[in-house]
C-alpha atoms as a PDB file:
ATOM      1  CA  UNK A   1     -20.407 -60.065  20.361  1.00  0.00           C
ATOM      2  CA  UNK A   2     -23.372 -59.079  19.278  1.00  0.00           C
ATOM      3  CA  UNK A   3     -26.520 -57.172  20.916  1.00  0.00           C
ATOM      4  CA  UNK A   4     -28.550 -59.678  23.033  1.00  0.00           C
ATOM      5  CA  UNK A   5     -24.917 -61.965  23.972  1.00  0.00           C
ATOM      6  CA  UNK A   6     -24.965 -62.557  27.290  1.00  0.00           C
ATOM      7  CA  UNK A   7     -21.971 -62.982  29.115  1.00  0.00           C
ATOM      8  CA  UNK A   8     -21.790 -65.109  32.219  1.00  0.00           C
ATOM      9  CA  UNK A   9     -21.197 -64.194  36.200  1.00  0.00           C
ATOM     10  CA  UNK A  10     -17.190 -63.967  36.995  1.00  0.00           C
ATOM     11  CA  UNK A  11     -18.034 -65.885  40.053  1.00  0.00           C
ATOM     12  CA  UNK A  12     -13.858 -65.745  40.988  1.00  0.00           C
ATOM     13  CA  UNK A  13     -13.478 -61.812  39.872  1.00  0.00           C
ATOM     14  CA  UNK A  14     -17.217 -60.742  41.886  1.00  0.00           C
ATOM     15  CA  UNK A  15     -18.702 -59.488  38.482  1.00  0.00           C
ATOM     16  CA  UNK A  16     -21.397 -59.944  36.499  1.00  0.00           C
ATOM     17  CA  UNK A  17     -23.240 -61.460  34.627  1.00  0.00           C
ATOM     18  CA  UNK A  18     -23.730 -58.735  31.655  1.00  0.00           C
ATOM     19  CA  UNK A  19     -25.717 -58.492  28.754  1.00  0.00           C
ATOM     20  CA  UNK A  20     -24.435 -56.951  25.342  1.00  0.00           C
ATOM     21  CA  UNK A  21     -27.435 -54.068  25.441  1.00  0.00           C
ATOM     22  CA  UNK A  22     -26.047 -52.200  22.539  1.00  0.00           C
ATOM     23  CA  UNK A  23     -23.742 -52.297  19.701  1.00  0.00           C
ATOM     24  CA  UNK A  24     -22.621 -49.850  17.072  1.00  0.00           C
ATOM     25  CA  UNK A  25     -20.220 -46.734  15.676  1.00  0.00           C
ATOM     26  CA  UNK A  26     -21.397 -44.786  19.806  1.00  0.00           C
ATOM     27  CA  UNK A  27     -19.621 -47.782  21.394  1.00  0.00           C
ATOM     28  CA  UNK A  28     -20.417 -50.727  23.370  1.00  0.00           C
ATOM     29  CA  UNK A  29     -23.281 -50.852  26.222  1.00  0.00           C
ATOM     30  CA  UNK A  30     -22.909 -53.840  28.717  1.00  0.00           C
ATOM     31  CA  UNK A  31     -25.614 -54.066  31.694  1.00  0.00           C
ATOM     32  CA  UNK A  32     -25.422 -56.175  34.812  1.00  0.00           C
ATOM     33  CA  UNK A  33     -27.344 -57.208  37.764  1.00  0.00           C
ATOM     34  CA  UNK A  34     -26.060 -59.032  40.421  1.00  0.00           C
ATOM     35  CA  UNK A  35     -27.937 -61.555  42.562  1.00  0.00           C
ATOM     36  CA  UNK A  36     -28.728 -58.917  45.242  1.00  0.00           C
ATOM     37  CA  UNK A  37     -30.331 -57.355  42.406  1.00  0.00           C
ATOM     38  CA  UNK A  38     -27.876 -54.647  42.249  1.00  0.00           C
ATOM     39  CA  UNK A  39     -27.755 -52.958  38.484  1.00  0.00           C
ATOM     40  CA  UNK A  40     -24.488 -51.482  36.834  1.00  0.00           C
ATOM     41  CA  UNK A  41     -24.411 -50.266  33.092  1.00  0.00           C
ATOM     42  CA  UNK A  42     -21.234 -49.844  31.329  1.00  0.00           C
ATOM     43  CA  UNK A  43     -21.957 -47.341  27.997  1.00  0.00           C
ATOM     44  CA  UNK A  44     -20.285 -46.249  25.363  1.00  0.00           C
ATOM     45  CA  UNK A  45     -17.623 -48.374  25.746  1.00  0.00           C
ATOM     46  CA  UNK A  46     -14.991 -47.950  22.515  1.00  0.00           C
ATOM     47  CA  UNK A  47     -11.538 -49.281  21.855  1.00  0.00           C
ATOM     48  CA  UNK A  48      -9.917 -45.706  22.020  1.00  0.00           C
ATOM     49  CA  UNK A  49     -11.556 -44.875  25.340  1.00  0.00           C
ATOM     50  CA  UNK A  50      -7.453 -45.302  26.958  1.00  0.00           C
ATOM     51  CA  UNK A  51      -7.972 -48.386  28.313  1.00  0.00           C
ATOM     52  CA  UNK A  52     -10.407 -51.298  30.054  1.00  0.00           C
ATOM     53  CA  UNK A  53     -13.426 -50.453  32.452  1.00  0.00           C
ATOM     54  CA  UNK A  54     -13.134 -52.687  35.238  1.00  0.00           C
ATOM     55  CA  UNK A  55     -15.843 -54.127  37.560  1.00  0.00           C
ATOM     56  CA  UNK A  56     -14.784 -54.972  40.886  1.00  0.00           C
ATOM     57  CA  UNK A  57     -11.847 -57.414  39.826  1.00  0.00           C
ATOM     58  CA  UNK A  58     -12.936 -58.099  36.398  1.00  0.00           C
ATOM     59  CA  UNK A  59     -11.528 -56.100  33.368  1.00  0.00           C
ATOM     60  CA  UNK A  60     -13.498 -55.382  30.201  1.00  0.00           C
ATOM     61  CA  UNK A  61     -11.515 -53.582  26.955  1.00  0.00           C
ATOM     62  CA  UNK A  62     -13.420 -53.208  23.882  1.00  0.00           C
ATOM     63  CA  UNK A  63     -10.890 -53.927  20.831  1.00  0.00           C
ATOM     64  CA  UNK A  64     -13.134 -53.724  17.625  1.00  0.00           C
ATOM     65  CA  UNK A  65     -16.291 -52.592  17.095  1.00  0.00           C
ATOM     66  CA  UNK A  66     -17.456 -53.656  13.269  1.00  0.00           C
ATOM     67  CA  UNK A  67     -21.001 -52.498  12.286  1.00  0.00           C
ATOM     68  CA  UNK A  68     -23.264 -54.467  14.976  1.00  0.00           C
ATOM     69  CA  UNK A  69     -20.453 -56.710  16.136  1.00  0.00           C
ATOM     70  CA  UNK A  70     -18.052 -55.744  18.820  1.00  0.00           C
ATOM     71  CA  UNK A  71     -14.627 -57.982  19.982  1.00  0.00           C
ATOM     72  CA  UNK A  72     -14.228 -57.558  23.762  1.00  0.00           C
ATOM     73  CA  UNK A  73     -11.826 -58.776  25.962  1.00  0.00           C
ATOM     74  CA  UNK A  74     -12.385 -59.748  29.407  1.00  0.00           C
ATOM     75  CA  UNK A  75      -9.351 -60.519  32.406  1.00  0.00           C
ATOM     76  CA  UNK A  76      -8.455 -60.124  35.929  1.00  0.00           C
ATOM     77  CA  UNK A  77      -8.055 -57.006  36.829  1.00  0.00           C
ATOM     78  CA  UNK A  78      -4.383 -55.881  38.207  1.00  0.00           C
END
């Protein structure tokens, strides 16, 4: 993903939708606001950060980050 990718609501998990904000060697920024219009920002996300943030039910690990473009992984959180 890529700065600008937007990711869609996880209607199921009650997260989202984000929006890739930033990308590069600082980590990952992902921003959300929900239809109540409530914000959360998720920065600096990295692969060696221990694990996945998670978002109500909805896991997000960042596994690469290559120059501008980052691989994430999203899934149900346990």
């Amino acid at each position: 993903m890529t700065k600008g990718t937007e990711i869609p609501r996880a209607a199921g998990l009650r997260a989202g939708p984000f929006t890739v904000s930033a990308v590069g060697a600082e980590g990952v920024d992902l921003s959300s606001v929900d239809a109540s219009g409530f914000t959360s920002n998720l920065l600096g996300q990295r692969p060696d950060q221990g694990g996945p943030s998670t978002v109500n039910e909805l896991s997000i690990a960042v596994l690469a980050i290559a120059g501008d473009t980052a691989k994430l992984r999203l899934f149900p959180a346990k």
